[in-house]
Protein backbone atom coordinates (compact mmCIF):
# COMPACT_ATOMS: atom_id res chain seq x y z
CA UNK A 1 2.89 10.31 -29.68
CA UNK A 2 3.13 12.61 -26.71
CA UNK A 3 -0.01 14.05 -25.30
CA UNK A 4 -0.11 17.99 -24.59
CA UNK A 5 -0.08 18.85 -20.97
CA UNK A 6 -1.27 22.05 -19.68
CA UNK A 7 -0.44 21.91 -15.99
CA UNK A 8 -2.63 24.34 -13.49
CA UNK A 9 0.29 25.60 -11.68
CA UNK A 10 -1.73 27.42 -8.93
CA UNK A 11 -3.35 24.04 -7.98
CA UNK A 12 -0.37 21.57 -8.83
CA UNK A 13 1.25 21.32 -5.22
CA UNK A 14 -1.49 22.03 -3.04
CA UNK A 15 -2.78 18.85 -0.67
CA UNK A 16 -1.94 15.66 -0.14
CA UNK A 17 -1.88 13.71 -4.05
CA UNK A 18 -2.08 10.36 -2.09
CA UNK A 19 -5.46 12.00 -0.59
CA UNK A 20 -7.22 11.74 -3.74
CA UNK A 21 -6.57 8.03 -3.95
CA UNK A 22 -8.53 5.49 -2.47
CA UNK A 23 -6.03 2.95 -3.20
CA UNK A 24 -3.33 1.76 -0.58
CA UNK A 25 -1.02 1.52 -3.30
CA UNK A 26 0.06 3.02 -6.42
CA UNK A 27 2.48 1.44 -9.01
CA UNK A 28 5.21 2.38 -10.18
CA UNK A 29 4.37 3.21 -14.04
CA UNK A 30 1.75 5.57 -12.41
CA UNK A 31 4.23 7.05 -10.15
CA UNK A 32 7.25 7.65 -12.60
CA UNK A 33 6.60 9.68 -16.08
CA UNK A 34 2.87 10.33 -16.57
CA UNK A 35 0.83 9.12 -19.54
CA UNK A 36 -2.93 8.66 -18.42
CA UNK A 37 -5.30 11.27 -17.26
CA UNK A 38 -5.25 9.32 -14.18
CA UNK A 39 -1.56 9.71 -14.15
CA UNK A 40 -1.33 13.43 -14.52
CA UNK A 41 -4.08 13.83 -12.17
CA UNK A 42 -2.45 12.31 -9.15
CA UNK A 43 0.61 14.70 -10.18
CA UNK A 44 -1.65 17.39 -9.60
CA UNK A 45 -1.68 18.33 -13.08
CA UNK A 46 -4.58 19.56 -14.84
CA UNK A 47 -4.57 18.68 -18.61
CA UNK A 48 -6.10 20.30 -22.16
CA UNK A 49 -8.64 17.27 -21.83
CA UNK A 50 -9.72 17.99 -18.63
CA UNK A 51 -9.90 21.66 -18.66
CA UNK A 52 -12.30 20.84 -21.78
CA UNK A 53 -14.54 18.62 -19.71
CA UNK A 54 -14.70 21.46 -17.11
CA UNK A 55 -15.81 23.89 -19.71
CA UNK A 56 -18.22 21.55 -20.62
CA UNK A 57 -19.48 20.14 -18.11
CA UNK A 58 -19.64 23.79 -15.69
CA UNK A 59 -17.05 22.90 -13.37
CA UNK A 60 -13.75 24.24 -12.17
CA UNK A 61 -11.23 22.03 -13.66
CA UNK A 62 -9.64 21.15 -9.93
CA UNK A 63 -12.49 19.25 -9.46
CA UNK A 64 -12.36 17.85 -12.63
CA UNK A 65 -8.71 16.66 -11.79
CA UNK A 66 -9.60 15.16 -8.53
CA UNK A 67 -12.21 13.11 -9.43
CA UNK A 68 -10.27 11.37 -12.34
CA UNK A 69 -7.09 11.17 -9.60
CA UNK A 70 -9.34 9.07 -7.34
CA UNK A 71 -11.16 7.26 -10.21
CA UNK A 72 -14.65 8.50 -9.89
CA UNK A 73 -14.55 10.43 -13.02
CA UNK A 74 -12.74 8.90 -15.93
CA UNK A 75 -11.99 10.90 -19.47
CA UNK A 76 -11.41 8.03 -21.98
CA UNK A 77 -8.55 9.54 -24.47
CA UNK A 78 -6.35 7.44 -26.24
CA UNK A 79 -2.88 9.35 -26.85
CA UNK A 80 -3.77 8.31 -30.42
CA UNK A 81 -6.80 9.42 -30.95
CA UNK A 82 -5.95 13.11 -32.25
CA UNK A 83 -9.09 14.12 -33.50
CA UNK A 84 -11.18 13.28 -30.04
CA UNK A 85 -13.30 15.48 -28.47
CA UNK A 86 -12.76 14.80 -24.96
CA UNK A 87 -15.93 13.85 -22.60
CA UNK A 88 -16.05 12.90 -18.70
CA UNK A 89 -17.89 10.29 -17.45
CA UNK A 90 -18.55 10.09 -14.12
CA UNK A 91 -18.95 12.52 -11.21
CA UNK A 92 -17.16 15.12 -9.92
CA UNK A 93 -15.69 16.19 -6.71
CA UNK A 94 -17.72 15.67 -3.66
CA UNK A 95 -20.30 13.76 -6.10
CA UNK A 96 -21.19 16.38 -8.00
CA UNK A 97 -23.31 15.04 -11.15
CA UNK A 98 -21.86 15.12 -14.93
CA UNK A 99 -24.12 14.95 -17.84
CA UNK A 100 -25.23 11.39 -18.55
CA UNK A 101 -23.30 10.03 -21.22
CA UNK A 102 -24.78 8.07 -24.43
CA UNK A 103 -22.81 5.52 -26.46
CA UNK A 104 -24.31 4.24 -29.79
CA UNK A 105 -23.07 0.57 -30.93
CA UNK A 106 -22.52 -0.30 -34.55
CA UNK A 107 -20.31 -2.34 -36.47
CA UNK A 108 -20.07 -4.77 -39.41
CA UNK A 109 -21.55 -8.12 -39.21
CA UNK A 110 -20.97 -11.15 -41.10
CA UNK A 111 -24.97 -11.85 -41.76
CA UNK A 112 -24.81 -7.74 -43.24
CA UNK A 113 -21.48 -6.48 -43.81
CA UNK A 114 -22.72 -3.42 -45.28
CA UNK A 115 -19.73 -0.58 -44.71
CA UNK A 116 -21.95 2.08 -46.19
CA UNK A 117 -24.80 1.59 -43.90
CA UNK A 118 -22.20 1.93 -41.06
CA UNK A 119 -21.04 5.18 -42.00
CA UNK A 120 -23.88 6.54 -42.44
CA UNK A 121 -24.83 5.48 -38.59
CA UNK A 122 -21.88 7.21 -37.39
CA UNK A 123 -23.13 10.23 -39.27
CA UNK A 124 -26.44 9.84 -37.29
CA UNK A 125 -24.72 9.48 -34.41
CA UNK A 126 -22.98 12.53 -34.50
CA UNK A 127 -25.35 14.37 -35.43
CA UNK A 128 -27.94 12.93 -32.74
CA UNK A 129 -25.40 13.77 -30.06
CA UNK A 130 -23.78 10.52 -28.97
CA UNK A 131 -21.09 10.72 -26.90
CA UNK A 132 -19.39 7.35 -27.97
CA UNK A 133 -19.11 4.50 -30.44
CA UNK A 134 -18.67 1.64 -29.73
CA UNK A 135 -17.14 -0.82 -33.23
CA UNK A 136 -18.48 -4.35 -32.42
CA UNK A 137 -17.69 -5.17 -35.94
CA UNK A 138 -17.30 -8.91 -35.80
CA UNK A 139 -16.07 -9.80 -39.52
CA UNK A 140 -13.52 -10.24 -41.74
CA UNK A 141 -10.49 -7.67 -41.24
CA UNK A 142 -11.66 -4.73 -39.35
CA UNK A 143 -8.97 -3.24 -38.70
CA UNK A 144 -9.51 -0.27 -41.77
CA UNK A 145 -13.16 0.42 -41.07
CA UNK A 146 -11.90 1.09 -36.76
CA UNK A 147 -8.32 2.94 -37.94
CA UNK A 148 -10.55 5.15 -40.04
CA UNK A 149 -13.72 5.83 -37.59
CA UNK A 150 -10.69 6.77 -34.94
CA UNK A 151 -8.97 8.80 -37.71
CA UNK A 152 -12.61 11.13 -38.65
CA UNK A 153 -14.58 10.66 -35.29
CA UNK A 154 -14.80 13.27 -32.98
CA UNK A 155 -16.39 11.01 -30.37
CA UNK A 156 -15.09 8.34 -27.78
CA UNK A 157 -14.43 5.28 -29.83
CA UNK A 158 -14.92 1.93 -27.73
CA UNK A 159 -14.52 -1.87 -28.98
CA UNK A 160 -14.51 -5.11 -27.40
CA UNK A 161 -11.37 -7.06 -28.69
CA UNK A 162 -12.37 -10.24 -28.61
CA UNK A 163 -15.13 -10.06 -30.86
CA UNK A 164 -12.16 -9.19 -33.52
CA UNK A 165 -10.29 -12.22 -32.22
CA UNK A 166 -11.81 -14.62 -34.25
CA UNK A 167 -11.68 -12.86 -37.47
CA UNK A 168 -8.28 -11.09 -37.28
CA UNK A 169 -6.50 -14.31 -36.57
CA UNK A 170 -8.26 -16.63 -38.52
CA UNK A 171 -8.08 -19.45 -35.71
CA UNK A 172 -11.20 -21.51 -34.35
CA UNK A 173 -11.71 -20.29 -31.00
CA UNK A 174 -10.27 -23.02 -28.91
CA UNK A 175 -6.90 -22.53 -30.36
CA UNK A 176 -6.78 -18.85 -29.79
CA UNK A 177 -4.49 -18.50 -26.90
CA UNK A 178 -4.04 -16.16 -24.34
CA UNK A 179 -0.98 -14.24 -25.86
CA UNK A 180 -3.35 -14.14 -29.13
CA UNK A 181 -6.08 -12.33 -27.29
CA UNK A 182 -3.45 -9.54 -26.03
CA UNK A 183 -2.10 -9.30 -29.34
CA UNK A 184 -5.48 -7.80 -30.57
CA UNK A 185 -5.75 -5.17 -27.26
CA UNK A 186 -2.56 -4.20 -28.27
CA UNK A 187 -3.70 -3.63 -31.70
CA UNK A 188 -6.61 -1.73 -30.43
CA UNK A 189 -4.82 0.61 -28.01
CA UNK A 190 -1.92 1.20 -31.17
CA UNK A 191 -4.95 2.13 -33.28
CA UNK A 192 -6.65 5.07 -31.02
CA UNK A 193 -9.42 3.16 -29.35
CA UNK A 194 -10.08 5.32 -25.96
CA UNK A 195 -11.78 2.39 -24.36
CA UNK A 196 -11.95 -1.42 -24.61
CA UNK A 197 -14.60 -3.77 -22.94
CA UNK A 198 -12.48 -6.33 -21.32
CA UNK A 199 -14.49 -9.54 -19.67
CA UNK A 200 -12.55 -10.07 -17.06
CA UNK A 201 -14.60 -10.60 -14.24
CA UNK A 202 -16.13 -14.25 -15.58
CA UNK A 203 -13.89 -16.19 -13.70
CA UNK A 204 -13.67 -19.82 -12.06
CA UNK A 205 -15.55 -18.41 -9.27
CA UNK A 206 -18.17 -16.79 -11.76
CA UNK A 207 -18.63 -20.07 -13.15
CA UNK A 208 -18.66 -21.49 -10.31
CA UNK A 209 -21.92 -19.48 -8.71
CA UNK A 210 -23.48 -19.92 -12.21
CA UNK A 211 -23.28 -23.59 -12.29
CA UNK A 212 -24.37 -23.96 -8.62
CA UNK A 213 -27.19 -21.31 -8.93
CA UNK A 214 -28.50 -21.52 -12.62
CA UNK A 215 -30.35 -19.33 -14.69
CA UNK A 216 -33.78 -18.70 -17.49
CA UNK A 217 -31.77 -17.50 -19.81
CA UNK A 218 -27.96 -18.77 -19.06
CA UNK A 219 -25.46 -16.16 -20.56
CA UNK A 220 -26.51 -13.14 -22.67
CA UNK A 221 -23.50 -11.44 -23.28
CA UNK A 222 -22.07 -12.52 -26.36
CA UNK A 223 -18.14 -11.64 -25.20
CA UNK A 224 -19.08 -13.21 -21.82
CA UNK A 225 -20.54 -16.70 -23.65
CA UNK A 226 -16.86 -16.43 -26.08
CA UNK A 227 -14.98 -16.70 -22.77
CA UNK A 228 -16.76 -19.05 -21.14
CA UNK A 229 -16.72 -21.68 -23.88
CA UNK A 230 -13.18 -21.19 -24.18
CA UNK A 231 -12.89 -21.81 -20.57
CA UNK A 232 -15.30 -25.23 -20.96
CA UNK A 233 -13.19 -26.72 -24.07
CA UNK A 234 -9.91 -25.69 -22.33
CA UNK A 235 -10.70 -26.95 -18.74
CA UNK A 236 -8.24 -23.06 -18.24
CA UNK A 237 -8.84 -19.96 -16.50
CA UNK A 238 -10.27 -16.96 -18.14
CA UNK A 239 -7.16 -15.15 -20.07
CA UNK A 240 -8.61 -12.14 -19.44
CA UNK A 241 -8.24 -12.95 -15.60
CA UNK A 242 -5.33 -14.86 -15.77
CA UNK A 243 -3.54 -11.65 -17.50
CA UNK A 244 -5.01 -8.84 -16.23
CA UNK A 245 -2.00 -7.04 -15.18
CA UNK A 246 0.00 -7.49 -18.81
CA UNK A 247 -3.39 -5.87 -20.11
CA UNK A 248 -2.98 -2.94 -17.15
CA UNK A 249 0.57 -2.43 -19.32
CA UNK A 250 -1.16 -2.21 -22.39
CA UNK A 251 -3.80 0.03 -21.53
CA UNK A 252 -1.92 2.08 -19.56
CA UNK A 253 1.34 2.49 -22.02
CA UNK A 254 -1.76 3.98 -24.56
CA UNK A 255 -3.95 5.31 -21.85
CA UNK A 256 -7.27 3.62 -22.64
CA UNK A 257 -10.05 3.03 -20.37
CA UNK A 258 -10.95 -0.39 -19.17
CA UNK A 259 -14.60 -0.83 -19.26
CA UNK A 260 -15.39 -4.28 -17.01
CA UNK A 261 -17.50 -5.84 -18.91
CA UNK A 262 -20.44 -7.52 -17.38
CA UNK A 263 -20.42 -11.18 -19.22
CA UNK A 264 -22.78 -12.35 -16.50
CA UNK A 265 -25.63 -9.34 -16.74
CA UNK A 266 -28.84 -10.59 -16.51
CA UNK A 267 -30.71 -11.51 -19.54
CA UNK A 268 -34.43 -11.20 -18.48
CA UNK A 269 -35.91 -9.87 -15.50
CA UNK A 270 -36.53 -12.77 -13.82
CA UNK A 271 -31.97 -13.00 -13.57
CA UNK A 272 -31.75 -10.24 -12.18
CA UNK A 273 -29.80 -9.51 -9.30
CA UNK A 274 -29.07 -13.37 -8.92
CA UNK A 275 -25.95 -15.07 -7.53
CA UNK A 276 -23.73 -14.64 -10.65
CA UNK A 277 -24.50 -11.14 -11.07
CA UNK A 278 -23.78 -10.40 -8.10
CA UNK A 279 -20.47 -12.67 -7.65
CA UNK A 280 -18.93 -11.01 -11.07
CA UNK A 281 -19.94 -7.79 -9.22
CA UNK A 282 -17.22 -8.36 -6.49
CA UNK A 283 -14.78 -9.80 -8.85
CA UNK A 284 -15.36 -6.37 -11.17
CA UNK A 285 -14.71 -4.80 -7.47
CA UNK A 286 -11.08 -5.85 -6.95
CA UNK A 287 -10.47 -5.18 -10.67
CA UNK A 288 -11.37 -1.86 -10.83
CA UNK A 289 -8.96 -1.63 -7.66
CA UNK A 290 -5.74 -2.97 -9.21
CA UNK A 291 -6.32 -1.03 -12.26
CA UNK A 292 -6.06 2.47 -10.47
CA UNK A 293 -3.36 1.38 -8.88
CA UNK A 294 -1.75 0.75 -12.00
CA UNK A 295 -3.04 4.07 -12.91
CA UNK A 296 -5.61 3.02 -15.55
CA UNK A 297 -8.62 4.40 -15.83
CA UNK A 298 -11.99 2.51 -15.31
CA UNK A 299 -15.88 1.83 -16.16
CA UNK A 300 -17.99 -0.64 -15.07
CA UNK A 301 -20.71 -2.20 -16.97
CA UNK A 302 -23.78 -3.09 -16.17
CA UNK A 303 -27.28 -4.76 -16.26
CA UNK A 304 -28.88 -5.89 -19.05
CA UNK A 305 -33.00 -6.64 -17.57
CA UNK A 306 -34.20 -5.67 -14.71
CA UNK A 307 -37.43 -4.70 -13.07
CA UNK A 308 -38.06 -1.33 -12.02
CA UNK A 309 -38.01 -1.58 -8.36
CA UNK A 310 -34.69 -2.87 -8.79
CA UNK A 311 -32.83 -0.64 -10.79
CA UNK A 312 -31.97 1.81 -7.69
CA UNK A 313 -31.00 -0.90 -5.31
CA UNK A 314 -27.68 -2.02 -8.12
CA UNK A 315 -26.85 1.64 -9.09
CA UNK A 316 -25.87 2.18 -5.45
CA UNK A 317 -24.38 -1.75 -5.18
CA UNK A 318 -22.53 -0.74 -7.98
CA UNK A 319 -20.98 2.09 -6.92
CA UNK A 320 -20.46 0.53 -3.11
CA UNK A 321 -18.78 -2.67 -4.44
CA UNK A 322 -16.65 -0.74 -7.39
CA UNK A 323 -15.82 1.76 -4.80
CA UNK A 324 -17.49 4.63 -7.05
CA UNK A 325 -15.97 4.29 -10.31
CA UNK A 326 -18.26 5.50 -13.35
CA UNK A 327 -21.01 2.62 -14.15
CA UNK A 328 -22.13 1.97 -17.86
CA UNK A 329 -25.50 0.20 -18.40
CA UNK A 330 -27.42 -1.30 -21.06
CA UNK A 331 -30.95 -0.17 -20.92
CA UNK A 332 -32.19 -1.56 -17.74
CA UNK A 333 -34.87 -3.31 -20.03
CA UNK A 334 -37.51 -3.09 -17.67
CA UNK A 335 -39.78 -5.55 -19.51
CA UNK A 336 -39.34 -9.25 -21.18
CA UNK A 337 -42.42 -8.63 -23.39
CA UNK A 338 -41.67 -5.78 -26.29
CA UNK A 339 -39.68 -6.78 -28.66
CA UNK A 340 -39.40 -3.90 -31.61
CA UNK A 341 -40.18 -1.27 -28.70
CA UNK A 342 -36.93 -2.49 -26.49
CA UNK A 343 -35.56 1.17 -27.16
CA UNK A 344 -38.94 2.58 -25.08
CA UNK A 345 -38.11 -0.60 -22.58
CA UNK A 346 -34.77 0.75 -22.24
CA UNK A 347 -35.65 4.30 -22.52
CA UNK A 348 -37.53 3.54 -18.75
CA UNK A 349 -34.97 1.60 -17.24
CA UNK A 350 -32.12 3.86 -18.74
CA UNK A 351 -33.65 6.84 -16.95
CA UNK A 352 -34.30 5.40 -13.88
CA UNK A 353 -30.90 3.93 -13.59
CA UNK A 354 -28.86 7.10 -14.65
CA UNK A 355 -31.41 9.18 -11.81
CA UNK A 356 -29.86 6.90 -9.26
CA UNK A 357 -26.35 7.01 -10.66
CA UNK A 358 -25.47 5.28 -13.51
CA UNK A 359 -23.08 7.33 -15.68
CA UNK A 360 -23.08 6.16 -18.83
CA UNK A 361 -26.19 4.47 -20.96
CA UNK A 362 -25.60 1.94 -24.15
CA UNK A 363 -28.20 3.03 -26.09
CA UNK A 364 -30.43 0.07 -27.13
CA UNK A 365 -32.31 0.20 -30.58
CA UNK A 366 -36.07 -1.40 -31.81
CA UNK A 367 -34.17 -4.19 -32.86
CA UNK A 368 -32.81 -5.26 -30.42
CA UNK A 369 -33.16 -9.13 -30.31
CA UNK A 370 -34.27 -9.28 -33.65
CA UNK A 371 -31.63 -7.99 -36.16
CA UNK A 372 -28.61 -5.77 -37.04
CA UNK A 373 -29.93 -2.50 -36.13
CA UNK A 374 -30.29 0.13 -39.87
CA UNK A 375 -29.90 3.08 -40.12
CA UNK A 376 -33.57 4.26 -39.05
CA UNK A 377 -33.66 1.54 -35.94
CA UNK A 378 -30.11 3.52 -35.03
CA UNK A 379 -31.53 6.95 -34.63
CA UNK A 380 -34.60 6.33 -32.91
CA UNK A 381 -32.69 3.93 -30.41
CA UNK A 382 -30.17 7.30 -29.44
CA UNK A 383 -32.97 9.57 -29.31
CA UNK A 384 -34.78 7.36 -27.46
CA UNK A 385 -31.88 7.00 -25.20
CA UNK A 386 -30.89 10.73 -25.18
CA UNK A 387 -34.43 11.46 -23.27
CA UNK A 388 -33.56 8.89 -20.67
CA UNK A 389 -30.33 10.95 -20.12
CA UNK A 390 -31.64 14.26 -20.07
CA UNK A 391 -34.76 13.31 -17.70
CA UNK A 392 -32.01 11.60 -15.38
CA UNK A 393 -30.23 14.84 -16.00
CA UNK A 394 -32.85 17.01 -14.90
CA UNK A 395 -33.76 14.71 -11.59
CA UNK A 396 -30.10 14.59 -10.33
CA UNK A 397 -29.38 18.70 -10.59
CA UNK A 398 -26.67 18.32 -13.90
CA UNK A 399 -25.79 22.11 -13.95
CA UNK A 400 -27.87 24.21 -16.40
CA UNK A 401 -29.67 20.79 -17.52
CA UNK A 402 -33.31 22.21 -17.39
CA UNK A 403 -32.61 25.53 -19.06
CA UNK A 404 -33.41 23.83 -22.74
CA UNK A 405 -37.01 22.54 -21.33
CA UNK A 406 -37.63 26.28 -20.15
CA UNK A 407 -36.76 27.36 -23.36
CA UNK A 408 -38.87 24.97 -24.61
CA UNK A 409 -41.77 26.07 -22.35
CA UNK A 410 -41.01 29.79 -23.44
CA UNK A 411 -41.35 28.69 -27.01
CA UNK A 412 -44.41 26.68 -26.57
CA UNK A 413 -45.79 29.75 -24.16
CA UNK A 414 -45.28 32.34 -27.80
CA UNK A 415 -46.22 29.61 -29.89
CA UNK A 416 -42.74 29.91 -31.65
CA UNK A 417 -42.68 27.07 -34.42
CA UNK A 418 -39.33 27.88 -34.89
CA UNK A 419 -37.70 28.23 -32.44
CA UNK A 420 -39.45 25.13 -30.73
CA UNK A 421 -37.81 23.46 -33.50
CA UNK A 422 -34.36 24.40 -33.16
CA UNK A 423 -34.74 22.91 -29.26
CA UNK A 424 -36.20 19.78 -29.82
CA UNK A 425 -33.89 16.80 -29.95
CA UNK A 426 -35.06 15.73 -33.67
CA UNK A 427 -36.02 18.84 -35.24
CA UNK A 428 -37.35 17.11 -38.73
CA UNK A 429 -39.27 14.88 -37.05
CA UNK A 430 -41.03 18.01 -35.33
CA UNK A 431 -41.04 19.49 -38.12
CA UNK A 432 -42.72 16.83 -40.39
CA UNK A 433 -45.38 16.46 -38.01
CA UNK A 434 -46.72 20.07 -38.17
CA UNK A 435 -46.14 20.22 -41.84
CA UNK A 436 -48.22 16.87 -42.06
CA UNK A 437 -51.57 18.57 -41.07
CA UNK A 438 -51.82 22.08 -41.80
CA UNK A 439 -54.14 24.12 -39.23
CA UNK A 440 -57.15 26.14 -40.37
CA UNK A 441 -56.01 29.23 -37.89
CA UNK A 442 -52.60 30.68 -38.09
CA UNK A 443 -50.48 29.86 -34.44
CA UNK A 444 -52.36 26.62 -33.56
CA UNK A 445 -51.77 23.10 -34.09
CA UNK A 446 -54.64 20.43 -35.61
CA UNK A 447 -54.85 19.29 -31.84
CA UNK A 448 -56.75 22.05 -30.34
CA UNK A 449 -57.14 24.28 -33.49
CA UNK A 450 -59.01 27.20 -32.33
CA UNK A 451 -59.26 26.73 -28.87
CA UNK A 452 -55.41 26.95 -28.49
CA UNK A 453 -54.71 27.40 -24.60
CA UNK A 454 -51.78 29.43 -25.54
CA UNK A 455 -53.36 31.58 -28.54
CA UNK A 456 -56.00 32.35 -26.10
CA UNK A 457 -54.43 33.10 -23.19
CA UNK A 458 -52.21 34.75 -24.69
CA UNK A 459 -54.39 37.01 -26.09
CA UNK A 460 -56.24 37.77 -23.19
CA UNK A 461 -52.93 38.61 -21.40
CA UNK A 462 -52.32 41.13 -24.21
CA UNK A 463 -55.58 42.76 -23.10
CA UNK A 464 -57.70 40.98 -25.91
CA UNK A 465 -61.20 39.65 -25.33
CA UNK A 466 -61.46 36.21 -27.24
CA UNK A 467 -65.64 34.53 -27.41
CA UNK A 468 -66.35 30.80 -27.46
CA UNK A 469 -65.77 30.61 -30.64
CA UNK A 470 -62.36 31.81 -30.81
CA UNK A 471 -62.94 35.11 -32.69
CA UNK A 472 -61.22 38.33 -31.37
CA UNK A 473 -63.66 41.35 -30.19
């Protein structure tokens, strides 16, 4: 399937394409017939997706096309995927702010394989305004419930392959090999998915700084503790490492996004920032390197817990050590301590992080460490997690990102039930509450009732005189 290109001839030959490149290198499938946006970028070519990102996002769509040409910006679209709606994440040219990006996770598990219930949280997360899915489904043959999201959903659709290992080849995990494990990318890519989380930074070195170092809670992520026992029972290097440029050619033949997954993020606050964080880091470093210069586009995840007066100090490492490229973080969970509130713990963190330059937030539910987020636990985890990205919006100057809080304000100012409603993020919820307590006076709440600030100032700005007791003279 052939992707439609619609070049910006004005802009397609001016400058130097090799100045938008921060590699020394470029290879040769990224040189000869285009197929990624990173591709067509560095041809100078400016494509349907990422004019739609510039109309989106307020930008002219040169800038767009530079910043996905040198790998700051990346628009994960699988050639596949014909029903996406593209979405940048990143920054632009000259490090110009995008709109923080939310993904929602989901996925069948074998303790609740429940299909239904997973529907119906991709129909919440639609509607709630996620930007992305990500299928972690985990059992059985997934293959129908992923070829079917990709075939309805609108929105980025991400998985992380070797979860599906397991259950799509029915082998124990020691004799999976490392051909196996690029069989099912390859699957994924054929099926639409516009970006995979590959753990390919946990290496021999990784290990190595692990062992040496230690840690409270050892290894969190669940794809990152796969590889490593793997690794352990086959005395072998990571495949993931050991093949990274065969996965480049995958990945790059169906243009989907590599997001470096972080297998050693810290697991509590007290990990964070430690030796193997930091040494997967520099590994994720020279990834992200070699895969623009195979012309595949890149994220970079990130931390897991992490205590407040942290969180600024690894957005910028981050983007030092990855040499910009668009970083994707889980929470920060700024606190150890509140489990069934983690999506308020990573609510903080999330907005802190995406303030100081995180891209891209995995939205992180009241379950989390407890159970297979439902339905309910879904939404209030991406609302949740949509604040975070609209406060970090606001802070870092996102074009036109405070004009729905001064709509807001207006609202509140005219006491305009409705259309305070139609703003808010959840407008049922809002809606619920008022109906829940009915106010004695028309135009107030039950919180102040009659002593409304904005009934009575706004009545005395309409040249009404209002007593003590609230009554109009």
């Amino acid at each position: 399937m052939s992707r439609p290109v619609e070049p910006d001839v004005g802009n397609a030959n001016e400058g130097s394409l090799m100045g938008d490149i921060p590699s020394t290198s470029v290879s040769a499938s990224a040189r000869s017939v285009p197929v990624t946006q990173m591709d067509f970028a560095r041809a100078g070519v400016v494509t349907g997706a990422m004019q739609r990102v510039a109309r989106a996002e307020g930008y002219d769509a040169e800038d767009i096309r530079r910043a996905v040409a040198c790998g700051t910006l990346a628009i994960p679209a699988n050639i596949h995927h014909a029903s996406l709606r593209p979405a940048g994440v990143g920054t632009c040219a000259q490090g110009r702010p995008l709109s923080t990006k939310v993904n929602v996770n989901l996925g069948i598990s074998g303790d609740v394989a429940d299909e239904e219930m997973e529907w119906e949280k991709v129909r919440i997360a639609e509607r709630f305004g996620a930007d992305a899915i990500m299928d972690l489904s985990n059992h059985g043959k997934t293959a129908a419930f992923r070829r079917t999201l990709i075939e309805r959903c609108p929105l980025m659709v991400g998985t992380v392959p070797i979860y599906d290992a397991i259950g799509r080849l029915d082998k124990a995990l020691v004799d999976i090999t490392a051909d196996d494990f690029l069989d099912v990318i390859r699957a994924h890519a054929e099926d639409g998915v516009d970006f995979v989380t590959i753990h390919a930074g946990i290496n021999k070195t990784t290990i190595d700084a692990f062992k040496r170092t230690g840690r409270l809670t050892n290894i969190v992520s669940r794809g990152g503790s796969l590889i490593f026992a793997w690794m352990e029972a086959t005395g072998r290097e990571n495949p993931f490492y050991e093949r990274y440029d065969d996965i480049l050619e995958i990945l790059h033949a169906h243009d989907v996004t590599i997001s470096l997954g972080d297998a050693m993020r810290p697991g509590s606050t007290y990990d964070a920032t430690d030796a193997s964080q930091v040494t997967e880091l520099v590994e994720l470093g020279m990834l992200t390197q070699r895969a623009w210069d195979a012309g595949v586009q890149v994220m970079v995840e990130g931390p897991g817990h992490m205590g407040i007066r942290e969180i600024q100090a690894n957005m910028e490492l981050e983007k030092r050590l990855c040499h910009g490229a668009p970083f994707y973080v889980l929470g920060p969970l700024v606190t150890d301590i509140a489990p069934g509130y983690d999506h308020i713990t990573a609510a903080i963190g999330g907005a802190i992080a995406a303030a100081s330059g995180a891209d891209f937030l995995c939205y992180v539910t009241p379950a989390e460490h407890l159970r297979l987020p439902d339905a309910e636990d879904v939404k209030e985890g991406l609302i949740a997690t949509r604040i975070a990205a609209h406060a970090a919006d606001v802070a870092k100057g996102v074009p036109d990102a405070r004009r729905r809080d001064d709509l807001m304000s207006d609202a509140r100012r005219r006491v305009d039930w409705d259309a305070m409603f139609d703003l808010a993020l959840d407008a049922d919820k809002a809606r619920a509450y008022l109906a829940s307590a009915p106010p004695q006076h028309e135009g107030t709440c039950t919180m102040c009732g009659e002593m409304c600030a904005m009934r009575t100032v706004n009545d005395l700005m309409d040249g009404l005189a209002v007593d003590v007791e609230g009554d109009r003279i």
